[in-house]
Protein backbone atom coordinates (compact mmCIF):
# COMPACT_ATOMS: atom_id res chain seq x y z
CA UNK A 1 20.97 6.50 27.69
CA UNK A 2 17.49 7.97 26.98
CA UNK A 3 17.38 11.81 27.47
CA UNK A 4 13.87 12.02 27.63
CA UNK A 5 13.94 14.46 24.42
CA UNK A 6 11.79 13.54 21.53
CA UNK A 7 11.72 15.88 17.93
CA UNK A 8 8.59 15.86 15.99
CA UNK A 9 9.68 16.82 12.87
CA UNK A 10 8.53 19.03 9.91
CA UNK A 11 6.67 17.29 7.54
CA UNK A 12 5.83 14.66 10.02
CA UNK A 13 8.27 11.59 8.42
CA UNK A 14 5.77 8.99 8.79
CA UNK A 15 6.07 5.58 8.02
CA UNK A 16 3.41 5.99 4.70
CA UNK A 17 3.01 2.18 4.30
CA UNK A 18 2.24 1.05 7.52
CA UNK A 19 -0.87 1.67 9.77
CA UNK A 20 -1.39 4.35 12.35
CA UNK A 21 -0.82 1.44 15.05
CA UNK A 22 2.41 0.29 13.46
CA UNK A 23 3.70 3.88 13.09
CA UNK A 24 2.85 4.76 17.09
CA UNK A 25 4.40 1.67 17.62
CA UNK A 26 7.70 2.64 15.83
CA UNK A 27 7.72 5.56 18.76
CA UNK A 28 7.90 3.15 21.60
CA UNK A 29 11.89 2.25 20.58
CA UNK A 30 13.29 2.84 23.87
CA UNK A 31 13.47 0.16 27.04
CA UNK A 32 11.44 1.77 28.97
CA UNK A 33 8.90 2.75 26.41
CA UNK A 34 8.44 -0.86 25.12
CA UNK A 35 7.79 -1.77 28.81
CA UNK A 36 4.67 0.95 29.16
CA UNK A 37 3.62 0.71 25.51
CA UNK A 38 -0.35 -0.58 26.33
CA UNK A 39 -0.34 2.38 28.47
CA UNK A 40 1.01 4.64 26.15
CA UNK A 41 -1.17 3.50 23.19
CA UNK A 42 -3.93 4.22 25.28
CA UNK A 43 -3.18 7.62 26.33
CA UNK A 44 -2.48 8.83 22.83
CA UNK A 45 -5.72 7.48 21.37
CA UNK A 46 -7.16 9.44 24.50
CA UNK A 47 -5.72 12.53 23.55
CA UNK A 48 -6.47 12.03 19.73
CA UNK A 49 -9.23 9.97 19.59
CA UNK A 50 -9.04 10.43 15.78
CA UNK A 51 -6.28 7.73 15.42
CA UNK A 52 -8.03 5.66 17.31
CA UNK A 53 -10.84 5.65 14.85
CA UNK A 54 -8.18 5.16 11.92
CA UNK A 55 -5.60 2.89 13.61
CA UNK A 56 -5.77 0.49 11.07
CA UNK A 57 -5.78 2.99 7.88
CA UNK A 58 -2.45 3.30 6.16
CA UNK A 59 -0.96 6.31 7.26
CA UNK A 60 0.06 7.68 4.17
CA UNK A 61 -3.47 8.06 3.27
CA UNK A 62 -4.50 10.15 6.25
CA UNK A 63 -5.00 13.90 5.43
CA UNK A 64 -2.04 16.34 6.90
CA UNK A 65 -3.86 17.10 9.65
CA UNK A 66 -4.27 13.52 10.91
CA UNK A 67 -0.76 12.75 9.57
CA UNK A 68 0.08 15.41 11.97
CA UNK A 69 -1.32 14.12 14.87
CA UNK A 70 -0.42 10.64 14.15
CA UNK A 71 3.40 11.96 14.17
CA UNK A 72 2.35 13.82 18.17
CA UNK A 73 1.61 10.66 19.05
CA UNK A 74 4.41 8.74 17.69
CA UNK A 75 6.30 11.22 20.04
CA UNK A 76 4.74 10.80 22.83
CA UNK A 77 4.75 6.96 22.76
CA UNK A 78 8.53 7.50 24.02
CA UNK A 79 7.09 8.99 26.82
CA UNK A 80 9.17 12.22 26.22
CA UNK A 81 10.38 14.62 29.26
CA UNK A 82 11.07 17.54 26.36
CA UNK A 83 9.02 17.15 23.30
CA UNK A 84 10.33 19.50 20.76
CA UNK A 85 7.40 20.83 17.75
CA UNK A 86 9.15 21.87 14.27
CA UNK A 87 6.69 23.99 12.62
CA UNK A 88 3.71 22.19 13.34
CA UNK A 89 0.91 23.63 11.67
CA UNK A 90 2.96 23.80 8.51
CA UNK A 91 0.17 23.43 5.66
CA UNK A 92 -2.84 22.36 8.16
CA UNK A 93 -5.75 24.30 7.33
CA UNK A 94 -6.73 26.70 10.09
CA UNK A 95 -9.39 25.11 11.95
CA UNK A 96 -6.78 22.09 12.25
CA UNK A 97 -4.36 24.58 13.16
CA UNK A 98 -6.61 25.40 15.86
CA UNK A 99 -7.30 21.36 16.99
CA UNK A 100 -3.58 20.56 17.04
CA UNK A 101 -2.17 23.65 19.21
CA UNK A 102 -5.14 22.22 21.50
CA UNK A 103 -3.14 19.25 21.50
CA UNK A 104 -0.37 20.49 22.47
CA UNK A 105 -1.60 22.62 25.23
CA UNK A 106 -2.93 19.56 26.60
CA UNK A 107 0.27 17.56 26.28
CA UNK A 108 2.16 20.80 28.29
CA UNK A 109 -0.67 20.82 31.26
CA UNK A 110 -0.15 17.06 31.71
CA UNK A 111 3.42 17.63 32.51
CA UNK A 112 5.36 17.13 29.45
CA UNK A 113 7.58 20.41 28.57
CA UNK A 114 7.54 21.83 24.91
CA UNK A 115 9.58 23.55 22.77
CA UNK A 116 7.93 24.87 20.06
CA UNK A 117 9.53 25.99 16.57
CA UNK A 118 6.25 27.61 14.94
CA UNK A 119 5.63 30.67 12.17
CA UNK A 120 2.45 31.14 13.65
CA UNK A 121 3.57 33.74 15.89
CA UNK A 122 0.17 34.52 17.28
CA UNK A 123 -0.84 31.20 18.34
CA UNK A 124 2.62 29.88 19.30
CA UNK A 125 3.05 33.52 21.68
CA UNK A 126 -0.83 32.80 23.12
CA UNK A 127 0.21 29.10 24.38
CA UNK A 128 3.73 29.83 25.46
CA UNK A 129 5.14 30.26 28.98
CA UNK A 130 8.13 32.00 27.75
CA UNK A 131 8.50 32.83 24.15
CA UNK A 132 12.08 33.68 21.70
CA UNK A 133 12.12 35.67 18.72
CA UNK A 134 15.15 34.89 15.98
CA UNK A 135 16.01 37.01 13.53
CA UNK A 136 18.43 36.45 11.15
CA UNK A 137 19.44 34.01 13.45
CA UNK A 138 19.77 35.85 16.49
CA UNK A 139 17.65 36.42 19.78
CA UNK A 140 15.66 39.78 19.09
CA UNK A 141 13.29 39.47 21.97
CA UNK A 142 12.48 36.92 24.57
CA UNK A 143 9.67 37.51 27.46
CA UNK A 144 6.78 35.46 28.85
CA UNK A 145 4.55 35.16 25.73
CA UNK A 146 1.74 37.45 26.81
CA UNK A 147 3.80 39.99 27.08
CA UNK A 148 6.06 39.51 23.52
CA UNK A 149 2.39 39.96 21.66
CA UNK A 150 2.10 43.12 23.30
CA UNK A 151 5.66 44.43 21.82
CA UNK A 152 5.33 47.35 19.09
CA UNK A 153 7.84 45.76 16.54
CA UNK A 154 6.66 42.31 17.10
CA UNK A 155 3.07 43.46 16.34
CA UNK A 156 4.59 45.19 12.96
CA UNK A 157 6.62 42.93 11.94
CA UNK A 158 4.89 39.64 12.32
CA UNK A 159 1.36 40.52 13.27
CA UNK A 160 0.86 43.45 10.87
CA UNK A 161 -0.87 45.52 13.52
């Protein structure tokens, strides 16, 4: 049964060989997602009109930033309920940093609920509803995000205010 839970990984685990299309494509596995795959294909190129431009480029030769985005929208071809981000902006230069937590905040206001892994405390804590911090491997702090990048020790520790 589909849970409606789709991971986009670190390092994005594209298909390199085959084109953006083909790779979106691969992301439209379930029933249900095969059956609203026009749809879906235009959506995504909506959202990131860059892959639209480059849908028949071999995605291996796309630069991280649009190898990124390419793996969002293999995601969200399964039309996801929970769409889980592991470290997203993981070598991305900043102003692409910038362009792809856009994304995402776009993706969350049209009704599709993230969870996002991210080292980029600031950003991450900016865009999130309701924010964790781990430690070691354990819950430090948790709040509404606004309020977590007012905390003293998260400023020291992560921020260095």
């Amino acid at each position: 049964m589909d849970a409606g839970i789709i991971q986009i990984p670190e390092g994005r685990l594209l298909f390199p060989d085959m084109s953006v299309e083909e790779n979106l494509e691969m992301g439209a596995y379930s029933p249900q997602a095969r059956i609203h795959r026009k749809q879906s294909m235009e959506k995504v190129y909506a959202i990131l009109p860059r892959l639209k431009e480059r849908r028949n480029q071999r995605a291996g030769s796309l630069s991280g930033g649009e190898q990124q985005m390419c793996a969002i929208g293999r995601g969200l071809m399964a039309l996801p309920r929970l769409l889980i981000f592991d470290e997203p902006s993981l070598g991305l230069a900043p102003i692409i940093v910038e362009e792809m937590f856009d994304t995402i905040r776009t993706i969350n206001h049209e009704g599709t609920t993230i969870l996002l892994v991210e080292q980029n405390v600031q950003f991450a804590l900016e865009m999130a509803h309701h924010g964790f911090v781990l430690e070691n491997g354990h819950v430090t702090l948790k709040g509404k995000g606004s309020e977590l990048l007012q905390n003293e020790h998260l400023k020291k520790a992560y921020l260095g205010i």
